[in-house]
N, C-alpha and C. Protein backbone atom coordinates (compact mmCIF):
# COMPACT_ATOMS: atom_id res chain seq x y z
N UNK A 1 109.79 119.13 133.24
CA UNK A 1 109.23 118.40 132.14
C UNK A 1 107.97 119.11 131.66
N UNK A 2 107.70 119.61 130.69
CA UNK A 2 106.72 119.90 130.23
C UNK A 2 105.94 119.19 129.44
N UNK A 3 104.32 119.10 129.37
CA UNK A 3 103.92 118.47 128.57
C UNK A 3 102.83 119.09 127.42
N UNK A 4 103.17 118.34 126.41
CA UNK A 4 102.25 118.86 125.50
C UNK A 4 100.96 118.95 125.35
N UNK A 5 100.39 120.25 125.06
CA UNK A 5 98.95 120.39 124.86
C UNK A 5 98.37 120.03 123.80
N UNK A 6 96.87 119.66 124.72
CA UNK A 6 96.28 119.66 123.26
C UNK A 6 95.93 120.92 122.21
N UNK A 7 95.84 120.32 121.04
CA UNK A 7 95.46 121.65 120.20
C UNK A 7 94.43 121.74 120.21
N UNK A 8 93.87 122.94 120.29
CA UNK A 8 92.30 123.36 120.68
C UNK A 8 92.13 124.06 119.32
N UNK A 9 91.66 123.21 117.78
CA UNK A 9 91.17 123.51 116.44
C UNK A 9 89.93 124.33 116.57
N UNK A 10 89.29 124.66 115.99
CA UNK A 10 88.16 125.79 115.60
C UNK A 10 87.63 124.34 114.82
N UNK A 11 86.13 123.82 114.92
CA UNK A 11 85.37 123.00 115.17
C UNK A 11 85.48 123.40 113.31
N UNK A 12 85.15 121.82 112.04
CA UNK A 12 85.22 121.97 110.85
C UNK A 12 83.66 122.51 110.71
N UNK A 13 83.62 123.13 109.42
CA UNK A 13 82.41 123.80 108.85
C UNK A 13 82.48 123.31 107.76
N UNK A 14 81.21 121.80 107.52
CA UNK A 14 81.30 121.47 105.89
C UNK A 14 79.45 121.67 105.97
N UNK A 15 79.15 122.25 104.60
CA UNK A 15 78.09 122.51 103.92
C UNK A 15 77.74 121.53 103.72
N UNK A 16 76.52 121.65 103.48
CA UNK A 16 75.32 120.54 103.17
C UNK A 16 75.50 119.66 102.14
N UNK A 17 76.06 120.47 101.25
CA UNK A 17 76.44 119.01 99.95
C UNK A 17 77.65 118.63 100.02
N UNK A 18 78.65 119.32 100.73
CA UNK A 18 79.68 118.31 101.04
C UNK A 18 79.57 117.03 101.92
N UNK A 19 78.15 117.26 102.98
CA UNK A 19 78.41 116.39 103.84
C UNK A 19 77.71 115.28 103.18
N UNK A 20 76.84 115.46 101.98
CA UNK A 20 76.58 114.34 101.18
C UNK A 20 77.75 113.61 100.47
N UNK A 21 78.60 114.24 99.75
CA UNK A 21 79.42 114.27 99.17
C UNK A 21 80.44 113.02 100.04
N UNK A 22 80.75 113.43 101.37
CA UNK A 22 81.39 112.67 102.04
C UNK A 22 81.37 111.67 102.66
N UNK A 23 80.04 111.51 102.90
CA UNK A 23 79.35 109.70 103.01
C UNK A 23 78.46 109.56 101.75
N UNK A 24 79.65 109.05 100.84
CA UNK A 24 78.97 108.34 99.99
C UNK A 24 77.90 107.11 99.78
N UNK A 25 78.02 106.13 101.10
CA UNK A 25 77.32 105.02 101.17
C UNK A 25 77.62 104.04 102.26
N UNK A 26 76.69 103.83 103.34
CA UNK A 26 77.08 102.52 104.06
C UNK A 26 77.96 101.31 103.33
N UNK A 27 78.62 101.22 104.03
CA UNK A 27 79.43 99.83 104.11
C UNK A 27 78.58 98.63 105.13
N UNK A 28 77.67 97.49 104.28
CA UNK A 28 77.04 96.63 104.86
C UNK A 28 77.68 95.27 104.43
N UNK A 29 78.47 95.01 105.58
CA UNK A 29 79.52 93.33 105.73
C UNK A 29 78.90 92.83 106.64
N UNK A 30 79.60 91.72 106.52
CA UNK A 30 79.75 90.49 107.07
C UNK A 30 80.60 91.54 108.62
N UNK A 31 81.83 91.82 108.96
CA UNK A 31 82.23 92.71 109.13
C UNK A 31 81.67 93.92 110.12
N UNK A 32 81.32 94.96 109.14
CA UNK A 32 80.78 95.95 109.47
C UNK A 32 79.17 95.57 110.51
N UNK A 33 78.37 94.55 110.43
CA UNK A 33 77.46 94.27 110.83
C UNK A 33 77.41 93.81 112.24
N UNK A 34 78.89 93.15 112.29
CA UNK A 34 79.38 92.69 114.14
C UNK A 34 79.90 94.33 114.86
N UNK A 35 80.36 94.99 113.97
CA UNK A 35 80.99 96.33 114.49
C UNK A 35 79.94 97.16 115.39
N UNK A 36 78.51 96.39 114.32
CA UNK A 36 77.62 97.75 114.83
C UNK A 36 77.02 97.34 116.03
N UNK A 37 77.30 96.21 116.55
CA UNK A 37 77.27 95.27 118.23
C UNK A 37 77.60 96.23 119.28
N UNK A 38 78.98 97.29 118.34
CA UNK A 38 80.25 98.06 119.81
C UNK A 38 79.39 98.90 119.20
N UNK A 39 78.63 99.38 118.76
CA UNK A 39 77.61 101.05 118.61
C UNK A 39 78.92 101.73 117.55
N UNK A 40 79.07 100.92 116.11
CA UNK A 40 79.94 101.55 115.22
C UNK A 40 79.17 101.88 113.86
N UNK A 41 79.47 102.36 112.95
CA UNK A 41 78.82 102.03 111.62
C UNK A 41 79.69 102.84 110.77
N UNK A 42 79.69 101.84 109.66
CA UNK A 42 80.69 101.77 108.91
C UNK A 42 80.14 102.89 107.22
N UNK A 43 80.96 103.41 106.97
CA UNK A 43 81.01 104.74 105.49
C UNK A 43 81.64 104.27 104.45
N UNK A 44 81.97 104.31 103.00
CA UNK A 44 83.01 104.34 102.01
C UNK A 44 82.85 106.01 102.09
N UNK A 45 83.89 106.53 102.13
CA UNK A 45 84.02 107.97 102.28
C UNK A 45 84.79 108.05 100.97
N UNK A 46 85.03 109.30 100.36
CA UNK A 46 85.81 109.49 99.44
C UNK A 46 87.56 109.64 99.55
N UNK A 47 88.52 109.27 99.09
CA UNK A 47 89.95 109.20 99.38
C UNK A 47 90.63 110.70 99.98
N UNK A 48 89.72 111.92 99.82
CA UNK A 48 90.27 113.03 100.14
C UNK A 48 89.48 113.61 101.14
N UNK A 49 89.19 112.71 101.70
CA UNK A 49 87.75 112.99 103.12
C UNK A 49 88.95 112.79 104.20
N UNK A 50 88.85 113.77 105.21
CA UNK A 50 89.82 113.78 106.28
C UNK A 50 88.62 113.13 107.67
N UNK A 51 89.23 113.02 108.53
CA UNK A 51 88.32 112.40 109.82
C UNK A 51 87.43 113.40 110.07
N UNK A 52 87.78 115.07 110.72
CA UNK A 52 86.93 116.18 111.10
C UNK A 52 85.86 116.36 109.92
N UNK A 53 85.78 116.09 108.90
CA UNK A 53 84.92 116.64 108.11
C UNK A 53 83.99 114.86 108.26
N UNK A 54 84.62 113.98 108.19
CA UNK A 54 83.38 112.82 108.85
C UNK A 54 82.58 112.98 109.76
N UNK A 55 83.67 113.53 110.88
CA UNK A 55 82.20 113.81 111.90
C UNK A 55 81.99 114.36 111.77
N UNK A 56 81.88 115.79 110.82
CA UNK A 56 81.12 116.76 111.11
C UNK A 56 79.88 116.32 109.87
N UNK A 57 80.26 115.66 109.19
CA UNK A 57 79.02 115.47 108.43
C UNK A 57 78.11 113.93 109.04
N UNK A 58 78.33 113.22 109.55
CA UNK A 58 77.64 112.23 110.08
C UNK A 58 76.69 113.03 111.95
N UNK A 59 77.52 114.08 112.20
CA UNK A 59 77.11 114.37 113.42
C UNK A 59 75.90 115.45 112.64
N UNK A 60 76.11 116.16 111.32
CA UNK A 60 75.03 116.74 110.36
C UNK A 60 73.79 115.89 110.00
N UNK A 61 74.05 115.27 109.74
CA UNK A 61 73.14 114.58 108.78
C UNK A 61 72.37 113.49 109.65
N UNK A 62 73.20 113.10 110.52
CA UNK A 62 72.22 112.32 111.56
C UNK A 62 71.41 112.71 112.93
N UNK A 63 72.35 113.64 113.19
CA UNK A 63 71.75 113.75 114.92
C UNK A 63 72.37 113.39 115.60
N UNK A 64 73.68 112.53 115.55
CA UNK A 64 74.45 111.85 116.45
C UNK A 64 75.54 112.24 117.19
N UNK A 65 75.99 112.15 118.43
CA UNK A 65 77.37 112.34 118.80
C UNK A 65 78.13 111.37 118.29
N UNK A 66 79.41 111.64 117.78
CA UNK A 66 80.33 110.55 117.41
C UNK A 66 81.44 111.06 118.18
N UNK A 67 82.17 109.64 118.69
CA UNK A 67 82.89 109.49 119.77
C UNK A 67 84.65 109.12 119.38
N UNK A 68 84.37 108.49 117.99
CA UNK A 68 86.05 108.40 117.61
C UNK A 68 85.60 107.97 115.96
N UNK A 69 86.73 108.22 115.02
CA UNK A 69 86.70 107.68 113.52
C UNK A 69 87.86 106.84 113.55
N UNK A 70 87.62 105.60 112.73
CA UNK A 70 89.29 105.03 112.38
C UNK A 70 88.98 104.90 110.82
N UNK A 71 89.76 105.40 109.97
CA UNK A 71 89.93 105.53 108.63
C UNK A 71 90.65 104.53 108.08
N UNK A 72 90.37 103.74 106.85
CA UNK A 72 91.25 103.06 106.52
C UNK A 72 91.79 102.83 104.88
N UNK A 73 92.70 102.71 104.23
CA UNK A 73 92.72 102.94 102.34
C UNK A 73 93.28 101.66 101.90
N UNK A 74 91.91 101.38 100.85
CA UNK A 74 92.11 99.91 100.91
C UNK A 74 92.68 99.96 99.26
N UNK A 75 93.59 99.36 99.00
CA UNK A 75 94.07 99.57 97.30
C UNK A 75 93.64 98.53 96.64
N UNK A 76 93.50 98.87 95.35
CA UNK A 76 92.21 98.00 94.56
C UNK A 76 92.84 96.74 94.22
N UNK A 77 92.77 96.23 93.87
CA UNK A 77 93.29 94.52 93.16
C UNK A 77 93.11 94.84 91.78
N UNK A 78 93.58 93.86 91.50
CA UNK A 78 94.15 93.77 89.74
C UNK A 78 93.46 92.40 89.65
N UNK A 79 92.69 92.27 89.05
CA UNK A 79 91.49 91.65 88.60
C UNK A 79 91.04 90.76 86.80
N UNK A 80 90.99 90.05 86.63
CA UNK A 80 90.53 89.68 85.20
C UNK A 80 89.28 89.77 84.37
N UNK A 81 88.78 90.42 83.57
CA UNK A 81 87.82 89.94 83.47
C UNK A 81 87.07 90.06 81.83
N UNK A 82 87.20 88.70 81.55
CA UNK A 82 86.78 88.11 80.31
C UNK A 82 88.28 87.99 79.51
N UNK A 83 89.41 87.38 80.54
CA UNK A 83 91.02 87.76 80.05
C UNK A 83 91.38 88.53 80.15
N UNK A 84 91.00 89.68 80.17
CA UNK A 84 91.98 90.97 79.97
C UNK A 84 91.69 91.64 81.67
N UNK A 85 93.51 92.34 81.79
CA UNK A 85 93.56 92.36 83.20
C UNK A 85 92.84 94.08 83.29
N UNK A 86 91.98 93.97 84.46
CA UNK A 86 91.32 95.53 84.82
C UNK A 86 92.11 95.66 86.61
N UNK A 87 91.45 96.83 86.67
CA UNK A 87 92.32 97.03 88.69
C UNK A 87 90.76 97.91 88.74
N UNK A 88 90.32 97.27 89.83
CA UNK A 88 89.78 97.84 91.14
C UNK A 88 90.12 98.90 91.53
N UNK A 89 88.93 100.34 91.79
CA UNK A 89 89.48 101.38 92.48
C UNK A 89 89.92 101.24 93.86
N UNK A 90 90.59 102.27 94.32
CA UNK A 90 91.31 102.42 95.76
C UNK A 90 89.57 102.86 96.24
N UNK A 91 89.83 102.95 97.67
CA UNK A 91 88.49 102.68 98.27
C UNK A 91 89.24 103.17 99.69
N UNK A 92 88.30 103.98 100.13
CA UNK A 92 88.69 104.67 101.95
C UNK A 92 87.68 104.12 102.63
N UNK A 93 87.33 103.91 103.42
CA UNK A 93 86.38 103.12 104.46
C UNK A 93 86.54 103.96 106.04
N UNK A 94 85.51 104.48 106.49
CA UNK A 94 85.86 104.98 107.66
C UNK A 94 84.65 104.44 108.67
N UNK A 95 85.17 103.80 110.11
CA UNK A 95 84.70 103.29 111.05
C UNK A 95 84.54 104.04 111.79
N UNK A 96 83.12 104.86 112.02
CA UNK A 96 82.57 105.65 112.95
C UNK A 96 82.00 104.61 114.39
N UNK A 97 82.65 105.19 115.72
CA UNK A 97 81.99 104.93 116.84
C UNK A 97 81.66 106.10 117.43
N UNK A 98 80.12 105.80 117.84
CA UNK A 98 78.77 106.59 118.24
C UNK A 98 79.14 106.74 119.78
N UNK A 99 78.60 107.86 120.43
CA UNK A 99 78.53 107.55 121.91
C UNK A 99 77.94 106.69 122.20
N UNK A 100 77.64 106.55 123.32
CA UNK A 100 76.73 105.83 124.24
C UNK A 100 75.04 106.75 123.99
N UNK A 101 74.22 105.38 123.61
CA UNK A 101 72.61 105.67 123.45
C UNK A 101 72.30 106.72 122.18
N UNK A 102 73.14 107.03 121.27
CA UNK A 102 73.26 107.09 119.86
C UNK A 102 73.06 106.15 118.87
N UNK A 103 72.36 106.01 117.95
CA UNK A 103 72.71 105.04 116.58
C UNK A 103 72.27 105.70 115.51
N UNK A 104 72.73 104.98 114.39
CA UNK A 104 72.60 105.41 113.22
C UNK A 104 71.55 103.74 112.16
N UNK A 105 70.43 104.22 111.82
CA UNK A 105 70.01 102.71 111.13
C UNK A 105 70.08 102.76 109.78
N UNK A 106 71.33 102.35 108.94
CA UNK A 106 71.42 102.60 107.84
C UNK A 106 70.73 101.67 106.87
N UNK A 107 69.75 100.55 107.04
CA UNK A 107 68.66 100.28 106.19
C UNK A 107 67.97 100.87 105.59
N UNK A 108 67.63 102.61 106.49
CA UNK A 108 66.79 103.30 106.24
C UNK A 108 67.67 104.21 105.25
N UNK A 109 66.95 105.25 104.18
CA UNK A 109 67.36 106.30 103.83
C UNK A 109 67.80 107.87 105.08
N UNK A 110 68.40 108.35 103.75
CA UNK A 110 68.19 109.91 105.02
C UNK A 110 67.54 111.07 104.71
């Protein structure tokens, strides 16, 4: 029986304005605010943002080890407004968990 390896990738390389580019903005919920209890904190990332380039720009821009991403694509709703029907953009959301004795305080700027 053989088992499969892991793939051992060459670590992502995103530049400085991509890694702006790619955390566009805390996500501050109802939600996201119990998450950050388990040492998580929550991104709207852009729809063509892959996981490796999250951490590599949150582990950039903050200082932090990050320990896992869960990504998620939320599709917009179809909406009314003043009668006439509009739609909500699609929206990616990615749930960063921090190691242990890491955080991120996104009240603050960066």
């Amino acid at each position: 029986m053989s088992r499969a390896r892991p793939r051992n990738k060459p670590p992502v390389t995103v530049s400085r304005e991509r890694m702006y580019e790619v955390l566009r903005r805390p996500l501050v919920t109802e939600k996201s605010t119990m998450a950050s209890e388990h040492n998580q904190v929550a991104f709207v990332v852009p729809l063509n943002a892959t996981k490796p380039e999250i951490q590599a720009a949150v582990e950039g821009l903050f200082s932090v080890k990050v320990k896992a991403i869960n990504t998620l694509r939320q599709n917009g709703k179809v909406k009314r407004f003043r009668g006439r029907p509009g739609r909500r953009s699609d929206v990616k959301k990615a749930y960063v968990t921090l190691e242990e004795g890491h955080s991120i305080d996104v009240t603050t700027g960066i």
